[in-house]
Protein backbone atom coordinates (compact mmCIF):
# COMPACT_ATOMS: atom_id res chain seq x y z
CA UNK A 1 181.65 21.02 87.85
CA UNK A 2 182.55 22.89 90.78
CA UNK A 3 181.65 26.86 90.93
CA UNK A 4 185.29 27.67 90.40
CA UNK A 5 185.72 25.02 87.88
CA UNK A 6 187.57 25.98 84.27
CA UNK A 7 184.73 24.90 82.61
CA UNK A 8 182.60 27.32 84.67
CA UNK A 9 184.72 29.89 84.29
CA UNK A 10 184.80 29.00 80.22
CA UNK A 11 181.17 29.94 80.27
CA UNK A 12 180.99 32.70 82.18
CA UNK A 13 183.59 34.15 80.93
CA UNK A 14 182.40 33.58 77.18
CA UNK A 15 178.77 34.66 78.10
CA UNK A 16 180.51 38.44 79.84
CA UNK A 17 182.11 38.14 75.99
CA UNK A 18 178.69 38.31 74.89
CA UNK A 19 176.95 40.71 76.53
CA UNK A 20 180.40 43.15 76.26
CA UNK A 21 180.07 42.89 72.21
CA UNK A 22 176.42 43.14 72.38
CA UNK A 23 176.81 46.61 74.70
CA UNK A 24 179.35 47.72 72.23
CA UNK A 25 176.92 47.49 69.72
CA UNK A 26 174.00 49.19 71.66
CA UNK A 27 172.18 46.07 70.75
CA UNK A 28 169.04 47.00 68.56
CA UNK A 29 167.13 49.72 69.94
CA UNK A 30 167.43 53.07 67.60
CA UNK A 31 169.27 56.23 68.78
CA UNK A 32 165.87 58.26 68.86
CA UNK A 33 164.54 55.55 71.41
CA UNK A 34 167.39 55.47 73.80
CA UNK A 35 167.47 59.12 74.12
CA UNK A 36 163.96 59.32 75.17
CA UNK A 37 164.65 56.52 78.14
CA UNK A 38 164.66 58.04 81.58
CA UNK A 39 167.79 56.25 83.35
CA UNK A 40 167.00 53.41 85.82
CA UNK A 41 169.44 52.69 88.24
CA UNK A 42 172.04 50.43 87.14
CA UNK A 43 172.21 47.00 88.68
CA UNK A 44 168.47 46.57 87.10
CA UNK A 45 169.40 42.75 86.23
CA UNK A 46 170.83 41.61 89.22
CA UNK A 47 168.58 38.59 89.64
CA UNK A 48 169.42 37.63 86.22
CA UNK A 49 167.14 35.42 83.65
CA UNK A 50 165.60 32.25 83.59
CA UNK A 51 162.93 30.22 81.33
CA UNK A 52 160.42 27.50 81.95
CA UNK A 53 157.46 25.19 80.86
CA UNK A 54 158.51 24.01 77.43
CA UNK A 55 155.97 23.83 75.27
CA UNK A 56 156.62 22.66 70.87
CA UNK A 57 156.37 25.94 69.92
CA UNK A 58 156.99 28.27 72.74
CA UNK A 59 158.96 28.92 76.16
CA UNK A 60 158.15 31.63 78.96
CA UNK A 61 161.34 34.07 79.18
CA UNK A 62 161.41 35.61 82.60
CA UNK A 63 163.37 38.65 84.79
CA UNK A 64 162.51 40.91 87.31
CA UNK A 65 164.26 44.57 87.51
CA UNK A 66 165.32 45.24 90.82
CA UNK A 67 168.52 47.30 90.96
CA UNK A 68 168.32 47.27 95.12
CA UNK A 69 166.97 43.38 95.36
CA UNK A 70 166.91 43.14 99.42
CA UNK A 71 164.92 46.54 100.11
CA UNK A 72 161.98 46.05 97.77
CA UNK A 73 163.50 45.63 94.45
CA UNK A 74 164.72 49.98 94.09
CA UNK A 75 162.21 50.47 91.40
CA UNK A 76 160.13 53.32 90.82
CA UNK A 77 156.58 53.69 90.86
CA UNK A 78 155.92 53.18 86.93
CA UNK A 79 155.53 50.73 84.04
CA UNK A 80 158.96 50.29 82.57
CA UNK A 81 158.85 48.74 78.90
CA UNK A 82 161.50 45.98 78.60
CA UNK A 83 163.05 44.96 75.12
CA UNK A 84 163.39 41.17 74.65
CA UNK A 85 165.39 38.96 71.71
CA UNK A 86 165.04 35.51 71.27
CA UNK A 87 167.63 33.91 69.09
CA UNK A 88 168.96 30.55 67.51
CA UNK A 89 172.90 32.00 68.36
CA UNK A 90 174.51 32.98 71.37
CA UNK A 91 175.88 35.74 69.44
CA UNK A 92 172.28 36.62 68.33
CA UNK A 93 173.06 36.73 64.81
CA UNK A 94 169.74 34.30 63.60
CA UNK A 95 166.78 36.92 65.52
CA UNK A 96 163.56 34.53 65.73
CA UNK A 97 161.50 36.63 67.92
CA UNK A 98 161.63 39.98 69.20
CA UNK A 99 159.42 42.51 71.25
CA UNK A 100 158.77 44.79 74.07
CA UNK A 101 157.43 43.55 78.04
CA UNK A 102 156.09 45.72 80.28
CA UNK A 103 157.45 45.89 83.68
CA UNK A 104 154.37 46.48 86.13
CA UNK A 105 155.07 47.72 89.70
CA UNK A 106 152.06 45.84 91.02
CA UNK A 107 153.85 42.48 89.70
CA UNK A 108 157.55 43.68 91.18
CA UNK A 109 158.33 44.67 87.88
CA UNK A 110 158.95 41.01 86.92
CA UNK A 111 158.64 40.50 83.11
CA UNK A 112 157.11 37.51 81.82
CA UNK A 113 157.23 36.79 78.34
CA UNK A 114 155.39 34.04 76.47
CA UNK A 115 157.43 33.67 73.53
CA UNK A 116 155.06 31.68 70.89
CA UNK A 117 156.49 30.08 67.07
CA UNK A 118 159.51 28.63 68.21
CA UNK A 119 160.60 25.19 66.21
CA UNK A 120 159.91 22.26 68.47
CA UNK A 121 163.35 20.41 70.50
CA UNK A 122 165.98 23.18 70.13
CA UNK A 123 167.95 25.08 71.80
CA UNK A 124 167.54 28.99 71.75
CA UNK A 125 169.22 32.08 73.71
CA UNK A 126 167.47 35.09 74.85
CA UNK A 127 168.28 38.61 76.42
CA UNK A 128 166.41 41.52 78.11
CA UNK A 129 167.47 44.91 77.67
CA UNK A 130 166.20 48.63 79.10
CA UNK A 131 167.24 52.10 80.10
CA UNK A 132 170.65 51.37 78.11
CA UNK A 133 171.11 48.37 80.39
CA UNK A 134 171.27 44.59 79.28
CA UNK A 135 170.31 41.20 81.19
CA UNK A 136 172.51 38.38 81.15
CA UNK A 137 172.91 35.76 77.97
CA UNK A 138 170.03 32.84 78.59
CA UNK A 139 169.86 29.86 76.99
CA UNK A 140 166.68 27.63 76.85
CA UNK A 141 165.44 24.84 75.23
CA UNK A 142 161.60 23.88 73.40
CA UNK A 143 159.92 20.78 73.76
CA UNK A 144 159.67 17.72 71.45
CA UNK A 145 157.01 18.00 68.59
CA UNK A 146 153.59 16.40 69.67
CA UNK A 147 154.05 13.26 67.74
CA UNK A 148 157.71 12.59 68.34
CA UNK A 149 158.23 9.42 69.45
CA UNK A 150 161.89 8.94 69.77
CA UNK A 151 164.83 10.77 70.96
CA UNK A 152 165.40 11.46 74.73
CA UNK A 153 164.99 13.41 77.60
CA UNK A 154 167.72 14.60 80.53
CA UNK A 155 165.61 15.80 83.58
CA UNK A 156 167.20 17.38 86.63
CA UNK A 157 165.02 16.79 89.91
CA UNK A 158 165.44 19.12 92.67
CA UNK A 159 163.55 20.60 95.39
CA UNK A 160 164.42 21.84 99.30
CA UNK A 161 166.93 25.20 99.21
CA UNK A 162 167.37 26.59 102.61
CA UNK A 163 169.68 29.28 102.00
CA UNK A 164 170.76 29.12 105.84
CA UNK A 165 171.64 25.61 105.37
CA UNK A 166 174.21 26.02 102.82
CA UNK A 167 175.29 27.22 99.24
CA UNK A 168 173.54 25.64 96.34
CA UNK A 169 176.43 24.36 95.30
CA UNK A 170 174.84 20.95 93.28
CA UNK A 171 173.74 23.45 91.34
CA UNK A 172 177.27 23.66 89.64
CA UNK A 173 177.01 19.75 88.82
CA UNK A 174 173.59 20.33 87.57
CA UNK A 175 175.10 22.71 85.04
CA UNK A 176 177.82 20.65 83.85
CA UNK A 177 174.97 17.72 83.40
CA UNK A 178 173.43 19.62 81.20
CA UNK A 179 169.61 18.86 81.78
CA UNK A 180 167.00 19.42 79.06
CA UNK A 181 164.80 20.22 81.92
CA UNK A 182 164.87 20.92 85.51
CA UNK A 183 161.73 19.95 87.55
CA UNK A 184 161.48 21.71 90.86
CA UNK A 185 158.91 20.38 93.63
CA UNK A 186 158.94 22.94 96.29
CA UNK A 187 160.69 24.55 99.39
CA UNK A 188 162.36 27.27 96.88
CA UNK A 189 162.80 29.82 99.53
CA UNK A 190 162.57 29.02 103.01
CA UNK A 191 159.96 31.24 105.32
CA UNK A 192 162.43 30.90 108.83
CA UNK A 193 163.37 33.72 110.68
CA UNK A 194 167.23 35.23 110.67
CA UNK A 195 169.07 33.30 112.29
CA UNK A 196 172.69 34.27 114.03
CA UNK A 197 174.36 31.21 113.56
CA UNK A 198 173.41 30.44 110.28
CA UNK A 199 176.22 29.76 107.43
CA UNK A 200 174.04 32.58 105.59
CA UNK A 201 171.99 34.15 106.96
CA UNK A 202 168.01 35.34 105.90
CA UNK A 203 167.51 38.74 104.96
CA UNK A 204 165.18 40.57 107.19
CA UNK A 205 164.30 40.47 111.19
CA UNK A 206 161.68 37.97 110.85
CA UNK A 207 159.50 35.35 108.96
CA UNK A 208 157.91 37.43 105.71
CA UNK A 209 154.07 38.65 105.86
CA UNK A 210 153.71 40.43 103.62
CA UNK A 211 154.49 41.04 99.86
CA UNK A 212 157.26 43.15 100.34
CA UNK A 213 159.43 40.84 103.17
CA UNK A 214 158.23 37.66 100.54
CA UNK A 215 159.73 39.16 97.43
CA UNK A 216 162.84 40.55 99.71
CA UNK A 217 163.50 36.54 100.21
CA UNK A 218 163.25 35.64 96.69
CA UNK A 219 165.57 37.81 95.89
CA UNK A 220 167.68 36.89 97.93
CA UNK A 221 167.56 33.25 97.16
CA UNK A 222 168.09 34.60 93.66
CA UNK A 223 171.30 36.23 94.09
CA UNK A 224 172.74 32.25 94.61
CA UNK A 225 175.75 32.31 91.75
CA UNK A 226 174.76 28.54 91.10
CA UNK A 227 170.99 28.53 91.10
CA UNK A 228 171.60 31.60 88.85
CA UNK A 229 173.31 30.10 86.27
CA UNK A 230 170.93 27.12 86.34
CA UNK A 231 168.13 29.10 85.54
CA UNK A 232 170.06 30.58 82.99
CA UNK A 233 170.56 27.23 81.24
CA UNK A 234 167.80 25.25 80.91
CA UNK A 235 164.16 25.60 81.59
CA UNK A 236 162.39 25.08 85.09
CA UNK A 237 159.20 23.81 85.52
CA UNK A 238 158.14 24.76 89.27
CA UNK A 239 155.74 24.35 91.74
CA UNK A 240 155.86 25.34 95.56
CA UNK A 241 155.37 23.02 98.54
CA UNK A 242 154.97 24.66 102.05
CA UNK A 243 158.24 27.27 103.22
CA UNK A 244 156.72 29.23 100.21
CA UNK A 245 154.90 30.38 102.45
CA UNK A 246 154.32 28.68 106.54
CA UNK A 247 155.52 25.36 107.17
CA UNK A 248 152.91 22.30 106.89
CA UNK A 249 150.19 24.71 105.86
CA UNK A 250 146.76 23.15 104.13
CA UNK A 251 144.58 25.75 102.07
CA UNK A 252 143.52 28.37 104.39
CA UNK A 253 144.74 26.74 107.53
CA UNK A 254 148.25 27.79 109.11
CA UNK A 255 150.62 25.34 110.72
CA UNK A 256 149.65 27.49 114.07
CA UNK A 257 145.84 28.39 113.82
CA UNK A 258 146.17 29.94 117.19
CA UNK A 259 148.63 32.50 116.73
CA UNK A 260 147.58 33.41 112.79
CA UNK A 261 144.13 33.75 112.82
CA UNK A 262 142.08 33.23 109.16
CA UNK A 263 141.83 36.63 107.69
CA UNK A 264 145.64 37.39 108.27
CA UNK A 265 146.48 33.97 107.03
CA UNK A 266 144.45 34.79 103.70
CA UNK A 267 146.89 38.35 103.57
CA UNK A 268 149.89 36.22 103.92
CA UNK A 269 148.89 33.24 101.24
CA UNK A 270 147.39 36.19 98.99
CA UNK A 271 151.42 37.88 99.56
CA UNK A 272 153.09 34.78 99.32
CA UNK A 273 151.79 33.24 96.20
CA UNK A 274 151.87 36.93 94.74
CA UNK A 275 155.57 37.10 94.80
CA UNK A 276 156.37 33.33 93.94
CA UNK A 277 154.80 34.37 90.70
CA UNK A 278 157.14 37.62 89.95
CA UNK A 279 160.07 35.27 90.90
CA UNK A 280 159.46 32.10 88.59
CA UNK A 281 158.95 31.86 85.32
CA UNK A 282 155.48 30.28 85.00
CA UNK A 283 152.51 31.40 82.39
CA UNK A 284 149.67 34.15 82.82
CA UNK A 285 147.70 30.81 83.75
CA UNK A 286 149.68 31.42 87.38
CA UNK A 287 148.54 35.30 87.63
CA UNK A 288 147.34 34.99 91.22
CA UNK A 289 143.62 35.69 92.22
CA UNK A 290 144.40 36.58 96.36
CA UNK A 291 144.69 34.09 97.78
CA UNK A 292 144.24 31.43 95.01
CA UNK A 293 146.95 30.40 92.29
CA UNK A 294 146.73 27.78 89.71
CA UNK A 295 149.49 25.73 89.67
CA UNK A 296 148.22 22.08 88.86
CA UNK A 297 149.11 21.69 84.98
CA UNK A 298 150.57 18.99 82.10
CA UNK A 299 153.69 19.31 80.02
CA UNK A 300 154.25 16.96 77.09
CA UNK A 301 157.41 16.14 75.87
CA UNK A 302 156.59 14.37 72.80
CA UNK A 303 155.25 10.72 73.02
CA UNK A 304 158.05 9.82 75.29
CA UNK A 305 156.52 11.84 78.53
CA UNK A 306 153.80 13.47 79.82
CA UNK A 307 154.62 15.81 82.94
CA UNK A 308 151.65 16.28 85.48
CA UNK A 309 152.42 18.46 87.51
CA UNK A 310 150.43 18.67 91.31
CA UNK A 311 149.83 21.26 93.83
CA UNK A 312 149.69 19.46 97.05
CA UNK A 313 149.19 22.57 99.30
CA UNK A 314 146.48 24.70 98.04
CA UNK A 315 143.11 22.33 97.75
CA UNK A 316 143.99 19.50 100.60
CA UNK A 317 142.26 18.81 103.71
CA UNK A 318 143.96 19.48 106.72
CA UNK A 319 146.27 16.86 107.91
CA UNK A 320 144.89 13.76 110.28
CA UNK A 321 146.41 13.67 113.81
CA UNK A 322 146.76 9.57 114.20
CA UNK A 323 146.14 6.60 112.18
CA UNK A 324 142.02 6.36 111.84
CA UNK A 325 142.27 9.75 111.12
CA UNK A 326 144.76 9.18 108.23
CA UNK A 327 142.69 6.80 106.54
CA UNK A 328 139.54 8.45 106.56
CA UNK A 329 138.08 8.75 102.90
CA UNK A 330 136.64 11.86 103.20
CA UNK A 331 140.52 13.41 103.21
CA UNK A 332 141.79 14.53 100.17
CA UNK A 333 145.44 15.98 98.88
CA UNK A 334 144.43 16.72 95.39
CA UNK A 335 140.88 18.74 95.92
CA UNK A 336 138.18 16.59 93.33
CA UNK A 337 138.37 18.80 90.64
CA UNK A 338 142.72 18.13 90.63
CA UNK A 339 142.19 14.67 91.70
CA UNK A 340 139.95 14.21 88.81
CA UNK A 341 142.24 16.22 86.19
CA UNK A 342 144.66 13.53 87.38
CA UNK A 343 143.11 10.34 86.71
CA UNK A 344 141.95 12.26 83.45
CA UNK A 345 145.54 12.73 82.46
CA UNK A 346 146.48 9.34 83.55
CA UNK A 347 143.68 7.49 81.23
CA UNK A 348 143.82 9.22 78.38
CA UNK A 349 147.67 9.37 78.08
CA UNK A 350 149.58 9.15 74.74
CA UNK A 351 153.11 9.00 76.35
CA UNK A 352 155.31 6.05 77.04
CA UNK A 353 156.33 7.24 80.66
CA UNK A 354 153.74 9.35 82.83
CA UNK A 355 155.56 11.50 85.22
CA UNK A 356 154.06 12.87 88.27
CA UNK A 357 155.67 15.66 90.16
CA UNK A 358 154.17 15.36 94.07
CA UNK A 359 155.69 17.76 96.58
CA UNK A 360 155.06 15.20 98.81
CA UNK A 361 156.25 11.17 99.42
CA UNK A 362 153.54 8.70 97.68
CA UNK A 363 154.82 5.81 99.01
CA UNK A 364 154.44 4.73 102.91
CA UNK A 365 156.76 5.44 105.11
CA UNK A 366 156.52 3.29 108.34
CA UNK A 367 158.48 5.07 111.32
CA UNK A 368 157.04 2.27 113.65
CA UNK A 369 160.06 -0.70 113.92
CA UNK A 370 158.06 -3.52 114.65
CA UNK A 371 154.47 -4.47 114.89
CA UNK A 372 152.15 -1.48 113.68
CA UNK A 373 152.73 1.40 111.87
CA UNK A 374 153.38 5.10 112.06
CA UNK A 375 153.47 8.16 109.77
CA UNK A 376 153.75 11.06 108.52
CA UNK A 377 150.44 12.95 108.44
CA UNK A 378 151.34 15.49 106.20
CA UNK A 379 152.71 13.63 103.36
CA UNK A 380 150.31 11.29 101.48
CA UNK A 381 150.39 8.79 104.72
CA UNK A 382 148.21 11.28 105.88
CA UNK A 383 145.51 10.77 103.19
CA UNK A 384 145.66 6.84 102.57
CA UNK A 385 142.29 6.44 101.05
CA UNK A 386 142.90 8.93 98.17
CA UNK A 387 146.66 7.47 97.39
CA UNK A 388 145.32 3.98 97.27
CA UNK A 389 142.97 5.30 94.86
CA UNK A 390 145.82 6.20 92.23
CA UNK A 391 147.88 2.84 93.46
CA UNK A 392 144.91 0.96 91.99
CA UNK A 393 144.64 2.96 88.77
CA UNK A 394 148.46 3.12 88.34
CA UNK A 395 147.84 -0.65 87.50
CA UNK A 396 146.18 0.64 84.32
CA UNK A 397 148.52 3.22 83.66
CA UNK A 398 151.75 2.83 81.24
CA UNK A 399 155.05 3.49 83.42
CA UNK A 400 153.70 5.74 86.14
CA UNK A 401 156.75 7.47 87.79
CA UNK A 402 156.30 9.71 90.50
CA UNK A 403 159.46 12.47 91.22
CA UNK A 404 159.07 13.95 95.11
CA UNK A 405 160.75 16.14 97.33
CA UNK A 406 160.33 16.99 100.78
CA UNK A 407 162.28 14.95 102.91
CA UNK A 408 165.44 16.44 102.62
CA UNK A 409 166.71 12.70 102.19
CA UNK A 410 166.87 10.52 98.89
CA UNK A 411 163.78 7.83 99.51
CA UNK A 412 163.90 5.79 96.26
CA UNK A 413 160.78 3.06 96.47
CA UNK A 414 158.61 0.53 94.67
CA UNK A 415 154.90 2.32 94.64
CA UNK A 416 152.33 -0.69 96.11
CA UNK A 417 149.01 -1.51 94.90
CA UNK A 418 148.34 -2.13 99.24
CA UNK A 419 150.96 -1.27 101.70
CA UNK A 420 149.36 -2.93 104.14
CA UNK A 421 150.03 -6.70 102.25
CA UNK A 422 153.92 -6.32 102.05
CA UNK A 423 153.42 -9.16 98.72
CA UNK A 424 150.78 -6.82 96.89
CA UNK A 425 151.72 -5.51 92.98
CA UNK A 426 154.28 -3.44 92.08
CA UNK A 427 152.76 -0.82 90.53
CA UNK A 428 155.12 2.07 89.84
CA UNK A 429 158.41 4.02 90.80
CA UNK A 430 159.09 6.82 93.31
CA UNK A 431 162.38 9.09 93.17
CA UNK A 432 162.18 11.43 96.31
CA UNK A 433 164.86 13.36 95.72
CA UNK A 434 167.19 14.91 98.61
CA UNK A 435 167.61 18.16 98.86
CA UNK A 436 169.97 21.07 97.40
CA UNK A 437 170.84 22.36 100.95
CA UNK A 438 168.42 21.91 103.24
CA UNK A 439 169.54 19.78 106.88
CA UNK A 440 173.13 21.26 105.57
CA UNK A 441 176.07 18.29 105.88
CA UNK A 442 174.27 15.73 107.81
CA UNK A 443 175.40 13.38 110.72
CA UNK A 444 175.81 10.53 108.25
CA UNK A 445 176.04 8.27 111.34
CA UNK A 446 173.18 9.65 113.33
CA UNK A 447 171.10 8.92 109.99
CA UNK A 448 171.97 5.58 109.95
CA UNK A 449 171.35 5.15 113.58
CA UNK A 450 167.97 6.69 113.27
CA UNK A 451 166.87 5.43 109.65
CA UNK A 452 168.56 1.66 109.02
CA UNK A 453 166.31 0.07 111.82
CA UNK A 454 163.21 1.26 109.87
CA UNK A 455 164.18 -0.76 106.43
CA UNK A 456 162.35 -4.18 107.68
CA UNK A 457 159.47 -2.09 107.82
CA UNK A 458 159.33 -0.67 104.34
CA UNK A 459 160.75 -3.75 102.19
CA UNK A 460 159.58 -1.02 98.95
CA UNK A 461 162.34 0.86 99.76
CA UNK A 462 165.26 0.92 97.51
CA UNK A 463 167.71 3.27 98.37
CA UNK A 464 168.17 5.97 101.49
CA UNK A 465 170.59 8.38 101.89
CA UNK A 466 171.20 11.60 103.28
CA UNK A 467 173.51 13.46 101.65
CA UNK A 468 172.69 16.76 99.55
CA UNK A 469 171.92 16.81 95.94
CA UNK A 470 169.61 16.28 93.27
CA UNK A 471 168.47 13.57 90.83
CA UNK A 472 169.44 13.18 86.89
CA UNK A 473 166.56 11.15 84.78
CA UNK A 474 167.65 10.10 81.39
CA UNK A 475 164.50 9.14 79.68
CA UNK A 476 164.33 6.89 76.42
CA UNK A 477 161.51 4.67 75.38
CA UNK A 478 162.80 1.36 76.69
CA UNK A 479 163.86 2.58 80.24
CA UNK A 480 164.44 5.44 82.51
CA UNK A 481 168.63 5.45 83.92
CA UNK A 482 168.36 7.71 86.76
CA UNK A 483 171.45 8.44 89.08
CA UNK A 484 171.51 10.32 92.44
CA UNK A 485 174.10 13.46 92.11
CA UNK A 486 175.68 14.46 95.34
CA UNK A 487 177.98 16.85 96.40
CA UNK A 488 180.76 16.38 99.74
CA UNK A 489 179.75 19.91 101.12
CA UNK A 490 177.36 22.73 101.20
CA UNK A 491 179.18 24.48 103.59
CA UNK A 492 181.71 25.92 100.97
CA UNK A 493 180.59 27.94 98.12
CA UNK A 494 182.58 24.84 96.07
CA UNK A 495 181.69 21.54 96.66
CA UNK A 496 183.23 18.24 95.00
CA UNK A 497 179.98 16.29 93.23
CA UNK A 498 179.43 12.61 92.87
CA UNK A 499 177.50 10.08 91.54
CA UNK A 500 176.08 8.14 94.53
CA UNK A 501 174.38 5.66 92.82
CA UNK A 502 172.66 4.66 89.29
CA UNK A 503 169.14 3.15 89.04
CA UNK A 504 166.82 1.59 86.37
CA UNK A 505 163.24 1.55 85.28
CA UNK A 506 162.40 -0.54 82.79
CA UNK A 507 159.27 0.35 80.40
CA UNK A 508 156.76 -1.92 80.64
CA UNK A 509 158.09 -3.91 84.39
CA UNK A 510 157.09 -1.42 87.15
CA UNK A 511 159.61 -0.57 90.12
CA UNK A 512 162.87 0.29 90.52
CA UNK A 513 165.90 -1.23 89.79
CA UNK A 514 169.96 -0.91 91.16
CA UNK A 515 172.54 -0.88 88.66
C-alpha cells in the first residue's frame, strides 16, 4: 500500500474520526481537572505513539511531548502528568486499563508506560492525552499465552533508515502486511552530518554530541509519515547497531580514536544511548546507566518462538585488522556474560523456532574471488572463533534462525557448522534483511558487477539483492514462509512495493529454501 493509497487514506482518515469524537467528548478527565492544567503548547504529540516488546499479559505504550521536535522538543522545565487509556475498541468503548505517566524533563519528557493484565494474543488500542490535548489512535497487539502451541506469527524485519537516503516508504507496504510484530536490528537514525545534496536533508550543522543534537535527530526521523504509522500499528521490538551513535564503534572505542579521545567518547555513548531510550518504546530494564544500557533480552511468543534479542555494539572487542587477527579466540561480539545468556537461552529452549536478532551478518562473507579469503572485520567475520562456537551448538539447537541487518543488501544464507570445509553441516538459516532507505535506489548493474563474481565463493548463499525493503516471516510450527518486500523507489514519498521473492524453512531440515 502506497502512502497515498485508498486504503491508507481509509485509515487515517477513520483514525482523525476517532480522535475528532473522542475531543468532542473531552475524553475522560473531569472538568475540575482540566481547569487546573496549565496549557502546553499545542503540537505536544507530534511524534505520535508507538508500542513494543509483547509480553502475555502486558505491552510498553510509548510518546514523547515535544510540541517544537527539531529545537529540543519546546517543553518546559517540569514534570508534566500524562493520561493514558488502553482499550479492546478503537472507539474505546471496552476501557481495560487506565492511568496517569509522568513526563520527566531529564528523560525528554518521553512517557513510557508498562501496561500489565492484558489477555494474552489480542489486539488492543491506546491513547495519550494532556493539557486538553490528545495523541494519536494506537493499536498494538499482546503476545501468545506461555503454553500456546499453535497459531502463528507475522514478523516484519527491518533495520538501516538513513533519512538522507530516501523516504521510508516500505513502510507503507509494511502496514498493509499487517505484521504481528516488527523486529528492528539497528541503524534507526543515522549519526552523518547535513548534507546539501541530500534528498532530505539532517537536521542540524553537524554529527550529534550531545543529548540535545541526538534527540533533535530522533525526532526528526520520527516525523517520517510511514515509520509513524508503523509504530502506530503494531509493536516494535528494537535494538541499535552503530549510526545510533558513531559508525563501526566497539564499547568505549570510537571508529576514530584519534580525533575522539575516551572521556568525550563516554559523553557521547552516555548522550546517545540516553536519547535512543526516550525515542523507543523499550522497558525500565533499558533506563540508561551513562554510558551503559541493557539491551540484550528474550521475548516468547508462545511455544512457537523464542526471540533473543543481541546487542552487538556495547560488550565486543574491538574489531581485528586482517585475517589472524579475526580468528583470534580471545575476541568476542557478545561479552561472556551475553555470550553465555545466549547459549543459556539456546539449551534450555521450549520453542519450536529460536530466533536470533544479530545487528550484524553470522554467516561468512568471502570478498576474496578466488583462492583465499577476505572479510569484513566488523561483522562476525571479524570474531570467527566465537561464531563457530554457536555454529557448533546450533547443531543441538531446534530451528535456529538468525534475522540481520546491516548490509544495506538482502544476504539470505545457509549458517555452516565450518566455513572453511564448503561440504560441512547445515546448521541453520540467516535472513539479512536490506534496508528501508539506506544506499537510496541502487546501481542495480554496478551491484551485479561488483557482487555476482563473489557467489563461487560463498556457495551458502541463497539469495542477493540490492534493492530497498524489508522482510515478512510467517511463522507456523511446520515451517517458516518468508518473502523479501521491496519497493521501486525511495526517492518519492510513494513508492510501488513488490514481492521479490518467497523462501522456505522447514522445521526440523536446517537452511533455506526458494519457492
Amino acid at each position: 500500500m502506497t502512502a497515498g493509497s485508498p486504503d491508507r487514506r481509509r485509515f487515517l482518515t477513520a483514525g482523525a474520526a476517532v480522535l475528532g469524537a473522542a475531543a468532542s467528548a473531552q475524553l475522560w478527565l473531569p472538568a475540575a481537572a482540566r481547569a487546573a492544567e496549565t496549557p502546553l503548547p499545542d503540537g505536544v504529540f507530534g511524534l505520535g505513539v508507538s508500542s513494543g516488546d509483547p509480553l502475555p499479559d502486558g505491552i510498553v505504550l510509548w510518546t514523547r511531548l515535544a510540541p517544537d521536535p527539531l529545537n529540543g522538543g519546546g517543553m518546559p522545565d517540569r514534570v508534566v502528568p500524562v493520561e493514558w487509556q488502553v482499550a479492546e475498541d478503537h472507539r474505546f468503548r471496552k476501557l481495560v486499563r487506565r492511568g496517569t505517566a509522568q513526563a520527566r524533563p531529564e528523560y525528554g519528557h518521553s512517557v513510557h508506560v508498562d501496561v500489565r493484565g492484558l489477555r494474552s494474543d489480542r489486539t488492543y488500542w491506546y491513547r495519550f492525552r494532556t493539557s486538553g490535548q490528545l495523541s494519536p489512535v494506537g493499536r498494538t497487539r499482546t503476545a501468545p499465552h506461555p503454553h500456546s502451541s499453535g497459531g502463528s506469527l507475522r514478523v516484519a524485519l527491518a533495520s538501516c533508515q538513513n533519512w538522507q537516503h530516501g523516504y521510508f516508504t516500505p513502510y507503507a507496504d509494511m502496514l498493509d502486511q499487517d505484521p504481528d510484530v516488527v523486529v528492528f536490528v539497528g541503524d534507526y537514525i543515522y549519526e552523518s552530518t547535513p548534507s546539501a545534496t541530500a534528498l532530505r536533508r539532517h537536521e542540524g550543522t553537524g554529527e550529534p554530541f550531545s543529548l540535545t543534537q541526538y534527540r533533535n535527530r530522533y525526532a526528526q526521523y520520527r516525523t517520517d509519515p510511514d515509520l509513524a504509522a508503523m509504530h502506530a500499528n503494531a509493536p516494535f521490538v528494537v535494538s541499535f547497531d552503530d549510526h545510533e551513535v558513531d559508525n563501526d564503534f566497539a564499547g568505549e572505542i570510537p571508529q576514530d580514536p584519534d580525533k575522539q579521545p575516551h572521556d568525550a567518547f563516554v559523553a557521547r555513548l552516555t548522550a546517545a544511548y540516553q536519547a535512543f531510550y526516550e525515542h523507543m518504546p523499550v522497558r525500565a530494564t533499558a533506563v540508561p546507566n551513562g554510558p551503559h544500557i541493557r539491551m540484550y533480552r528474550r521475548l516468547e511468543f508462545g511455544r512457537l518462538a523464542r526471540l533473543n534479542v543481541l546487542d552487538t555494539r556495547q560488550y565486543r572487542s574491538d574489531q581485528a585488522t586482517s585475517q589472524a587477527g579475526a580468528q583470534d579466540p580471545s575476541l568476542t561480539m557478545l561479552g561472556a556474560r551475553q555470550k553465555q545468556w545466549l547459549l543459556n537461552g539456546l539449551q534450555d529452549s521450549p520453542a519450536r523456532w529460536n530466533l536470533i536478532a544479530s545487528q550484524i551478518m553470522m554467516a561468512e562473507t568471502d570478498l576474496k574471488v578466488g583462492e583465499g579469503k577476505l572479510w569484513f572485520y566488523d561483522a562476525w567475520d571479524g570474531y570467527q572463533a566465537e561464531r563457530n562456537r554457536f555454529m557448533e551448538e546450533f547443531k543441538q539447537v531446534r530451528n535456529p534462525v538468525v534475522l540481520s541487518g546491516d548490509r544495506h543488501l538482502t544476504m539470505i544464507s545457509d549458517l555452516k557448522q565450518d566455513y572453511a570445509d564448503p561440504d560441512s553441516a547445515v546448521v541453520g538459516a540467516e535472513f539479512v534483511g536490506t534496508s528501508i532507505s539506506s544506499n537510496g535506489d541502487q546501481d542495480q548493474e554496478a551491484f551485479r558487477k561488483e557482487w555476482d563474481p563473489r557467489r563461487p565463493d560463498n556457495p551458502h548463499w541463497k539469495l542477493l539483492d540490492a534493492q530497498r525493503g524489508y522482510h515478512l516471516f510467517d511463522v507456523r510450527r511446520d515451517r517458516i514462509d518468508a518473502q523479501v518486500r521491496v519497493v521501486d523507489t525511495v526517492r518519492q514519498p510513494t513508492a510501488t512495493p513488490s514481492t521479490l521473492a518467497r523462501l522456505r524453512v522447514r522445521a526440523g531440515r536446517p537452511g533455506v529454501e526458494v519457492v
